[in-house]
N, C-alpha and C. Protein backbone atom coordinates (compact mmCIF):
# COMPACT_ATOMS: atom_id res chain seq x y z
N UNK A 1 -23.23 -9.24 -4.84
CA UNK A 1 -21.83 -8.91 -5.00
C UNK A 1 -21.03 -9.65 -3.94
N UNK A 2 -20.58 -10.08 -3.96
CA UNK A 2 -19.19 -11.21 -3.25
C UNK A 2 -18.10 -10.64 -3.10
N UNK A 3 -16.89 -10.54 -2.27
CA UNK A 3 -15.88 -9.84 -2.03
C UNK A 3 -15.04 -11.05 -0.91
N UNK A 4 -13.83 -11.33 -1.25
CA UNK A 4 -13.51 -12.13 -0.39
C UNK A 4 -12.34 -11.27 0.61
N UNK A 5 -12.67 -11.33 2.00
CA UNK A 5 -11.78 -10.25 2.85
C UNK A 5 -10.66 -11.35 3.75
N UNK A 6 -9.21 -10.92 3.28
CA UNK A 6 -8.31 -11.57 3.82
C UNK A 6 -7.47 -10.83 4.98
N UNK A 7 -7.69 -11.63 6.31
CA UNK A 7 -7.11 -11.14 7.33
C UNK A 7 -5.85 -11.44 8.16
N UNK A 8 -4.57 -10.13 8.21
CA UNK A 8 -3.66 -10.55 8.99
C UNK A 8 -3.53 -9.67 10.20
N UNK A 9 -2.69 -10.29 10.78
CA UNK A 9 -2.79 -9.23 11.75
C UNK A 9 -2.82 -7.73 12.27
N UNK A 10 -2.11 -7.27 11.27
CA UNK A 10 -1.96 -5.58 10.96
C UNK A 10 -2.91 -5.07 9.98
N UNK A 11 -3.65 -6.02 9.22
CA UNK A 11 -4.10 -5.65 7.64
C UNK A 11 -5.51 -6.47 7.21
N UNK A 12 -6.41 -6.13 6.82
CA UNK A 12 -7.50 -6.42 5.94
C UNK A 12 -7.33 -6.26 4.09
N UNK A 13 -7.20 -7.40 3.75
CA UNK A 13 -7.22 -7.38 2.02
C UNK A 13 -8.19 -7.39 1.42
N UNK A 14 -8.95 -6.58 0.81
CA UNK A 14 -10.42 -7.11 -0.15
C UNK A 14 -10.15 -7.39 -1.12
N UNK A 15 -10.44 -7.99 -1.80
CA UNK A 15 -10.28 -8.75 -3.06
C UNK A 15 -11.71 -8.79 -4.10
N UNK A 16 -11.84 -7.87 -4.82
CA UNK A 16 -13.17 -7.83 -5.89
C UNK A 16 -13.50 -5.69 -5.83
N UNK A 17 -14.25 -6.47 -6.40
CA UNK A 17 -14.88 -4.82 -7.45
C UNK A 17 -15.67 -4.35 -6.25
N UNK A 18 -15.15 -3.28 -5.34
CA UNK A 18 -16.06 -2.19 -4.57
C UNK A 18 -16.55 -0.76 -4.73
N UNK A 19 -17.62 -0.67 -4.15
CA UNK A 19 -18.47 0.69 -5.22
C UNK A 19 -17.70 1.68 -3.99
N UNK A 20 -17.97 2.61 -5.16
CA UNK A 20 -17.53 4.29 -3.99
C UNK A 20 -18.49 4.19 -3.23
N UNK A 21 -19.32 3.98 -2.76
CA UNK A 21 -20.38 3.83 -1.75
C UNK A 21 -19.36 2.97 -0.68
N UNK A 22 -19.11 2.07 -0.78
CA UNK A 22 -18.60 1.02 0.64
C UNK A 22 -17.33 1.88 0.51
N UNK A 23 -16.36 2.13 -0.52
CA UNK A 23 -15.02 2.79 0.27
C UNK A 23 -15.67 4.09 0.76
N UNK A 24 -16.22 5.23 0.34
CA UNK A 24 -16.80 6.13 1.33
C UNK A 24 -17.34 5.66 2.73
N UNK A 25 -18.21 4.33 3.28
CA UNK A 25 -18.31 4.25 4.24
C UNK A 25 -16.97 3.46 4.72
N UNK A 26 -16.27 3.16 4.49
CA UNK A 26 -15.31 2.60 5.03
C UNK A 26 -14.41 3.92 5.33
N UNK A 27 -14.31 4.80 4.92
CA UNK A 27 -13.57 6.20 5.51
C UNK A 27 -14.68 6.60 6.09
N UNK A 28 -15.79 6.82 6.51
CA UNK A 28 -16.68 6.98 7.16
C UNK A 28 -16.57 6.55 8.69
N UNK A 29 -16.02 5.34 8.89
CA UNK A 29 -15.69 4.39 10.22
C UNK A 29 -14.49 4.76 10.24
N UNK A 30 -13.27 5.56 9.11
CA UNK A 30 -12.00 6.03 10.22
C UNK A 30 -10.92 5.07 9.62
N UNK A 31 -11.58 4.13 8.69
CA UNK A 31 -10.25 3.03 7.96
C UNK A 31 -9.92 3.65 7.01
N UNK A 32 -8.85 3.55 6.78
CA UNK A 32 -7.80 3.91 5.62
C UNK A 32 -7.99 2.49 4.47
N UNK A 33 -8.20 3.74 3.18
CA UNK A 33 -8.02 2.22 2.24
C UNK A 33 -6.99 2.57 1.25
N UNK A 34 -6.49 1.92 0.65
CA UNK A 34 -5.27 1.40 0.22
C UNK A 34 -5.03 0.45 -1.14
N UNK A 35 -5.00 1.11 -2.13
CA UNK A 35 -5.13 0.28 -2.86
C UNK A 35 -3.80 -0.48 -3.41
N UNK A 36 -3.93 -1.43 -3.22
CA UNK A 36 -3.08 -2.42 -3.88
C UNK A 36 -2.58 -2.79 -5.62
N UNK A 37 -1.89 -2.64 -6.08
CA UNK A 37 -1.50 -2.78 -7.48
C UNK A 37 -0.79 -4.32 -7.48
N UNK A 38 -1.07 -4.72 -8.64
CA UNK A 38 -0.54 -6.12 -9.32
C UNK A 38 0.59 -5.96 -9.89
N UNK A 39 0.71 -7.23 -10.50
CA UNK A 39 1.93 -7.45 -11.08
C UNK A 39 2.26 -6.35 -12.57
N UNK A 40 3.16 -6.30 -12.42
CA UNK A 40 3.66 -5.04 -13.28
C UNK A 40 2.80 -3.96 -13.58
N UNK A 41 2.24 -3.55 -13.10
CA UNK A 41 1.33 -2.29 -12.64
C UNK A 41 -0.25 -2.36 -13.12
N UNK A 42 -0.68 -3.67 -13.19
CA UNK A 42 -2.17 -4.24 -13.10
C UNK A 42 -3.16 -3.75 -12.21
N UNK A 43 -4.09 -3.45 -12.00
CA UNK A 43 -4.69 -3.12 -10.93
C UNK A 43 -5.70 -4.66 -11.01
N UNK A 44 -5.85 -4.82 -9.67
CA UNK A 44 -5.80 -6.32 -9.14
C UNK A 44 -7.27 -6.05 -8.63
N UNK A 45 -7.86 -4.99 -8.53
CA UNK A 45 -9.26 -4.24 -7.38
C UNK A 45 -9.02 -4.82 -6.13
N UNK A 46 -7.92 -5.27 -5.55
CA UNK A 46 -7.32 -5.51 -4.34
C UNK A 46 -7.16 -4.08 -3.59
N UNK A 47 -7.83 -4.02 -2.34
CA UNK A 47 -7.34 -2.95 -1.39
C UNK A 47 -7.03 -3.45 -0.49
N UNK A 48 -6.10 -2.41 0.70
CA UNK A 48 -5.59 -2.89 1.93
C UNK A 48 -6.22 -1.65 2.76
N UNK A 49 -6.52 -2.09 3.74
CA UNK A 49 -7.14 -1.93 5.45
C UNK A 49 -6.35 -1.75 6.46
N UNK A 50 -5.81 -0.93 7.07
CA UNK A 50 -4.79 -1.08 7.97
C UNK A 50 -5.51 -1.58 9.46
N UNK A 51 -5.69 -2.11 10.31
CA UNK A 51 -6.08 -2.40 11.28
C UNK A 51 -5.68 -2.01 12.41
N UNK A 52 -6.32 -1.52 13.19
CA UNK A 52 -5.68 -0.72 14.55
C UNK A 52 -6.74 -1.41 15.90
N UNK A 53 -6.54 -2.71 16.25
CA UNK A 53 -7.39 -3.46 16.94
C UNK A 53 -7.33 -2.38 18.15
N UNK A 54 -6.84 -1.86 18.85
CA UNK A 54 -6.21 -1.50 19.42
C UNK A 54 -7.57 0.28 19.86
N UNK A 55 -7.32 0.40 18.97
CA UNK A 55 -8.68 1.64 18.61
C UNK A 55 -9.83 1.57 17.98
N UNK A 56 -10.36 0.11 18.17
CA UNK A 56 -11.37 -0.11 17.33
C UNK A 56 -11.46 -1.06 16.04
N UNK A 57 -10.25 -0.52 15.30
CA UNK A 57 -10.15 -0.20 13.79
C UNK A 57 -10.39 -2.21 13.50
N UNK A 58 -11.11 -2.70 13.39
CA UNK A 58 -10.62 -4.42 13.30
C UNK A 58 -11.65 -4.77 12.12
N UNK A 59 -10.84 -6.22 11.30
CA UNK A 59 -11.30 -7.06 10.50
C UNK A 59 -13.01 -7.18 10.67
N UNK A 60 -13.64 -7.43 11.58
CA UNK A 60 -14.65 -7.18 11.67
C UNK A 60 -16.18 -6.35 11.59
N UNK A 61 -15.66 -4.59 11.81
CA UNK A 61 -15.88 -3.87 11.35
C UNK A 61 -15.71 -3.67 9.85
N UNK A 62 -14.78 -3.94 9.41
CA UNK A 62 -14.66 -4.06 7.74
C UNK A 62 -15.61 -4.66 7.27
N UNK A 63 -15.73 -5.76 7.74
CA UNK A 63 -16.84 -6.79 7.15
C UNK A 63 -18.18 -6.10 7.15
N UNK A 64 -18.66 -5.58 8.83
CA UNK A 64 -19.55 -5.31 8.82
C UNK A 64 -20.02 -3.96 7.79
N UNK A 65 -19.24 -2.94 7.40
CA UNK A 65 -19.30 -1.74 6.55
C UNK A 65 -19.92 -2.52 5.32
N UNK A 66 -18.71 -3.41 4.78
CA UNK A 66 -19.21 -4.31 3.37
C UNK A 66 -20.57 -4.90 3.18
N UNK A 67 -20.90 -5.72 4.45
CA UNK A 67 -22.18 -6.05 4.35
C UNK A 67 -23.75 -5.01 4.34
N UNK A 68 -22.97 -3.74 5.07
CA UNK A 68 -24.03 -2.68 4.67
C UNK A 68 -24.31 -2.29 3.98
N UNK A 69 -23.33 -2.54 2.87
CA UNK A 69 -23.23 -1.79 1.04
C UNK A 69 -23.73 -2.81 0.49
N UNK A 70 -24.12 -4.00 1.00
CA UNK A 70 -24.86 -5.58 0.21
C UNK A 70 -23.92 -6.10 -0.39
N UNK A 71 -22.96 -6.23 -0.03
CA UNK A 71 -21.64 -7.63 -0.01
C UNK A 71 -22.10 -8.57 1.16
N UNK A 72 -21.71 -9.54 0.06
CA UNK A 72 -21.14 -11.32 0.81
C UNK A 72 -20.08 -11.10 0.99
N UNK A 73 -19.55 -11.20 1.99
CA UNK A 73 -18.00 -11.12 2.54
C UNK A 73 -17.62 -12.48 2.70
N UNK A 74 -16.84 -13.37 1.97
CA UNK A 74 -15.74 -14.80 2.24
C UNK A 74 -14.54 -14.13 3.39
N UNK A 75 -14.56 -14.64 4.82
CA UNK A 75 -13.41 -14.40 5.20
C UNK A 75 -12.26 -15.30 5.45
N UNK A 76 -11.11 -15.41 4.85
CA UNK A 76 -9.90 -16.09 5.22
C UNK A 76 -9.01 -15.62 6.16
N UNK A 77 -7.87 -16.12 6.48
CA UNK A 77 -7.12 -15.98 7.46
C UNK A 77 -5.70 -16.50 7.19
């Protein structure tokens, strides 16, 4: 499974089909997920990550959750 994770500074984007398994561990680690909607009310399987570098909360850890659920994570920037 492949997932490409896009990072800004406040925010983590995933992009692809994630199982309730990785968003449960991803509220598991304390991230908020967020799902993102498309164009005229599409669902895109885009979620958002809020990032709190600050307390932990970072792009990195995301990744690492994903890769525990057996995602390939692509990261951009």
């Amino acid at each position: 499974m492949n997932v490409i994770l896009t990072v800004s500074n406040q925010a983590a984007n995933i992009v692809g089909k994630l199982s309730k398994c990785a968003i449960a561990m991803l509220h598991q680690a304390e991230y908020s997920v967020i799902r993102q909607e498309g164009e005229r009310g599409y669902t895109t399987n885009a979620l958002t990550v809020p990032l709190e570098p600050e307390t932990g909360l970072t792009w990195q850890g995301v990744k690492l959750c994903l890769e525990n659920c057996g995602y390939r994570v692509q990261v951009k920037s």
